[in-house]
C-alpha atoms as a PDB file:
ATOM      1  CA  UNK A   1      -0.678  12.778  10.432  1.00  0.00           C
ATOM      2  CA  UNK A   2      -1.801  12.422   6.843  1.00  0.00           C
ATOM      3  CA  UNK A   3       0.204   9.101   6.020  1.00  0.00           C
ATOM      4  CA  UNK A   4      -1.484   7.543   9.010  1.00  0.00           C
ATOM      5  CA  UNK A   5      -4.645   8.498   8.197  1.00  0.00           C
ATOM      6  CA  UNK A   6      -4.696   7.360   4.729  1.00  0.00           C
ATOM      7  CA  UNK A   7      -2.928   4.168   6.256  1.00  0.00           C
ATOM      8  CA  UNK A   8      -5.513   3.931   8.223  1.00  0.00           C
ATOM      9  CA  UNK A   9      -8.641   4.385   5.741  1.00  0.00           C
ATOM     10  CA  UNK A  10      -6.634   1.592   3.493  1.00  0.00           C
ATOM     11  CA  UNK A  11      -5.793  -0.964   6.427  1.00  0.00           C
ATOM     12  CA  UNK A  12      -9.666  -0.751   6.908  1.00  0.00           C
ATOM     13  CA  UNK A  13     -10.583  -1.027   3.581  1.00  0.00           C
ATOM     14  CA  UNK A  14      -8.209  -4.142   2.952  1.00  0.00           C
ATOM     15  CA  UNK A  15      -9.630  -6.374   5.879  1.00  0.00           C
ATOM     16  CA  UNK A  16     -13.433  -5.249   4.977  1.00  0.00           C
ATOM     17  CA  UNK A  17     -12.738  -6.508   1.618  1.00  0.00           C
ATOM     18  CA  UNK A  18     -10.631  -9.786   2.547  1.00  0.00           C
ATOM     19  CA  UNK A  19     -13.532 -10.445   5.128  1.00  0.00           C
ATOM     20  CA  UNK A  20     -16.411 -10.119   2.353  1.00  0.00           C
ATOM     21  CA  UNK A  21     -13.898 -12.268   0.214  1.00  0.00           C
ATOM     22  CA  UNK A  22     -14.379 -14.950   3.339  1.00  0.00           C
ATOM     23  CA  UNK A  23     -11.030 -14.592   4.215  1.00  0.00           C
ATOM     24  CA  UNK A  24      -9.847 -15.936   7.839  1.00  0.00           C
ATOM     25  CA  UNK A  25      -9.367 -13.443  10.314  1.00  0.00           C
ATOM     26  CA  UNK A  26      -5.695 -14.206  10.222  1.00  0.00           C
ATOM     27  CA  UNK A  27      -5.322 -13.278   6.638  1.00  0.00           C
ATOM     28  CA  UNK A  28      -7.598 -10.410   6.793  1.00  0.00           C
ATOM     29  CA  UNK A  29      -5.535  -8.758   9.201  1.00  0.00           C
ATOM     30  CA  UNK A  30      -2.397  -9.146   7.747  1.00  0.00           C
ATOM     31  CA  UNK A  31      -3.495  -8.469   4.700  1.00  0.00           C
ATOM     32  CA  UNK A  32      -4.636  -4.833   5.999  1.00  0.00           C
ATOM     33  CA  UNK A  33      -1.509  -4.780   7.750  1.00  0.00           C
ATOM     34  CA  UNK A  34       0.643  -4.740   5.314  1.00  0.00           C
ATOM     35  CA  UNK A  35      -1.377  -2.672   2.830  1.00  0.00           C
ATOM     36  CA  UNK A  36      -1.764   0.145   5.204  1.00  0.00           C
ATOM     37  CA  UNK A  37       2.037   0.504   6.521  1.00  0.00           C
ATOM     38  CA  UNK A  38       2.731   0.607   2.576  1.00  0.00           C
ATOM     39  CA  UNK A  39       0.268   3.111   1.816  1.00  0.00           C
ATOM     40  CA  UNK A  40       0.831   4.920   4.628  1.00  0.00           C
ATOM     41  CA  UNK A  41       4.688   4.830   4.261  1.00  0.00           C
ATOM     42  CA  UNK A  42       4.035   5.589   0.506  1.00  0.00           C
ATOM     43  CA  UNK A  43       1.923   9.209   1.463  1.00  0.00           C
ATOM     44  CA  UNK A  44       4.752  10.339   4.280  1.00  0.00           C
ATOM     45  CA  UNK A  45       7.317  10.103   1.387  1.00  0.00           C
ATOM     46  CA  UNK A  46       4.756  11.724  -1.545  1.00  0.00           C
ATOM     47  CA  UNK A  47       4.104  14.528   1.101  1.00  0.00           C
ATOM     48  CA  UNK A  48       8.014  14.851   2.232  1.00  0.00           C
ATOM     49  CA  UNK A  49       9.007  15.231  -1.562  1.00  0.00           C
ATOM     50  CA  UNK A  50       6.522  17.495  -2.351  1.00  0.00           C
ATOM     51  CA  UNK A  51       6.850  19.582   0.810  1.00  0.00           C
ATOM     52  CA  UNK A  52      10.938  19.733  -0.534  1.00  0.00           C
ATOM     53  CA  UNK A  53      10.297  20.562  -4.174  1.00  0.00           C
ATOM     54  CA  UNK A  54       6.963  23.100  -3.628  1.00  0.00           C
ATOM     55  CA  UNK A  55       8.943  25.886  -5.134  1.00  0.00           C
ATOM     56  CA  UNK A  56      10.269  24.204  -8.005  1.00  0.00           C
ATOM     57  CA  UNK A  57       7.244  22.538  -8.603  1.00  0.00           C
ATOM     58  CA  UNK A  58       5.487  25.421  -8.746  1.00  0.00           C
ATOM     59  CA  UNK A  59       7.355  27.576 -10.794  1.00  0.00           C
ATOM     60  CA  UNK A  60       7.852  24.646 -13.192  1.00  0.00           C
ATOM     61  CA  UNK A  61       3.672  24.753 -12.983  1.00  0.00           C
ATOM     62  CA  UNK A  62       3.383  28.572 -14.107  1.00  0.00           C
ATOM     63  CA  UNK A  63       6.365  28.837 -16.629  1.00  0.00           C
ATOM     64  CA  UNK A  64       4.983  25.467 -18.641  1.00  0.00           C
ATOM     65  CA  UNK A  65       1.037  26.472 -18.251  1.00  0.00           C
ATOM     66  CA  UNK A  66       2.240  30.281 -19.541  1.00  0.00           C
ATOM     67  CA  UNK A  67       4.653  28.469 -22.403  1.00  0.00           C
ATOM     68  CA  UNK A  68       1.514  25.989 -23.058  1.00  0.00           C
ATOM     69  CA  UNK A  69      -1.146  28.666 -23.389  1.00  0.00           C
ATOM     70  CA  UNK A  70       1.207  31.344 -25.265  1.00  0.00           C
ATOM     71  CA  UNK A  71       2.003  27.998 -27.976  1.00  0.00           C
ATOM     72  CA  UNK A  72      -2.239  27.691 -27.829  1.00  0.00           C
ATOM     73  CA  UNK A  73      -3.241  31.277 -28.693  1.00  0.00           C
ATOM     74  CA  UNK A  74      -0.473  31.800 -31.899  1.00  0.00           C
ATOM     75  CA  UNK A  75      -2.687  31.121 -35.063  1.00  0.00           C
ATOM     76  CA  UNK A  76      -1.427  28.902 -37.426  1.00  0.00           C
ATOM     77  CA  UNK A  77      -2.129  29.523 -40.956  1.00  0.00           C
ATOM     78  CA  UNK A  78      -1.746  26.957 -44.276  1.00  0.00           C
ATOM     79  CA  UNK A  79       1.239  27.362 -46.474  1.00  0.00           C
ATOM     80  CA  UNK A  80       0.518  28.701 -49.650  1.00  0.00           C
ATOM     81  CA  UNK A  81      -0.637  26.160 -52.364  1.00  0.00           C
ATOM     82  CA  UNK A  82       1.659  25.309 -55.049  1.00  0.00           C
ATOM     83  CA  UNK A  83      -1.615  25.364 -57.187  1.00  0.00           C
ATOM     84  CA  UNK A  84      -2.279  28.151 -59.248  1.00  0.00           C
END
């Protein structure tokens, strides 16, 4: 339902922008054609990946933000000058 709604939004998009471009009618509509079956198609297979991978996505989310922010809080102090 998602990928044809966001094929959708972009199919309309394209021809209201070939239109104000003075496009024909012809090219307008293929033009939004073809835009929105990619888009579309390009959202099912975004959602069907992520829907797949959720768990390893999200673990992969907490263990690098909790390895990022325990890197962040260590305090990191100068070497000792070889100056007297």
């Amino acid at each position: 339902m998602l990928a044809v709604l966001v094929g959708a939004v972009v199919a309309g998009g394209t021809y209201l922008y070939a239109k104000k471009k003075k496009a024909s009618t012809g090219q307008s509509v293929v033009a939004a054609a073809a835009s929105g079956a990619a888009s579309g198609a390009a959202t099912a297979l975004a959602v069907a990946v992520v829907s797949a991978l959720w768990l390893p996505l999200l673990i992969g989310g907490v263990v690098g933000g909790a390895y990022y922010m325990g890197k962040k809080k260590t305090l990191k102090a100068l070497p000792p000058s070889s100056e007297g």
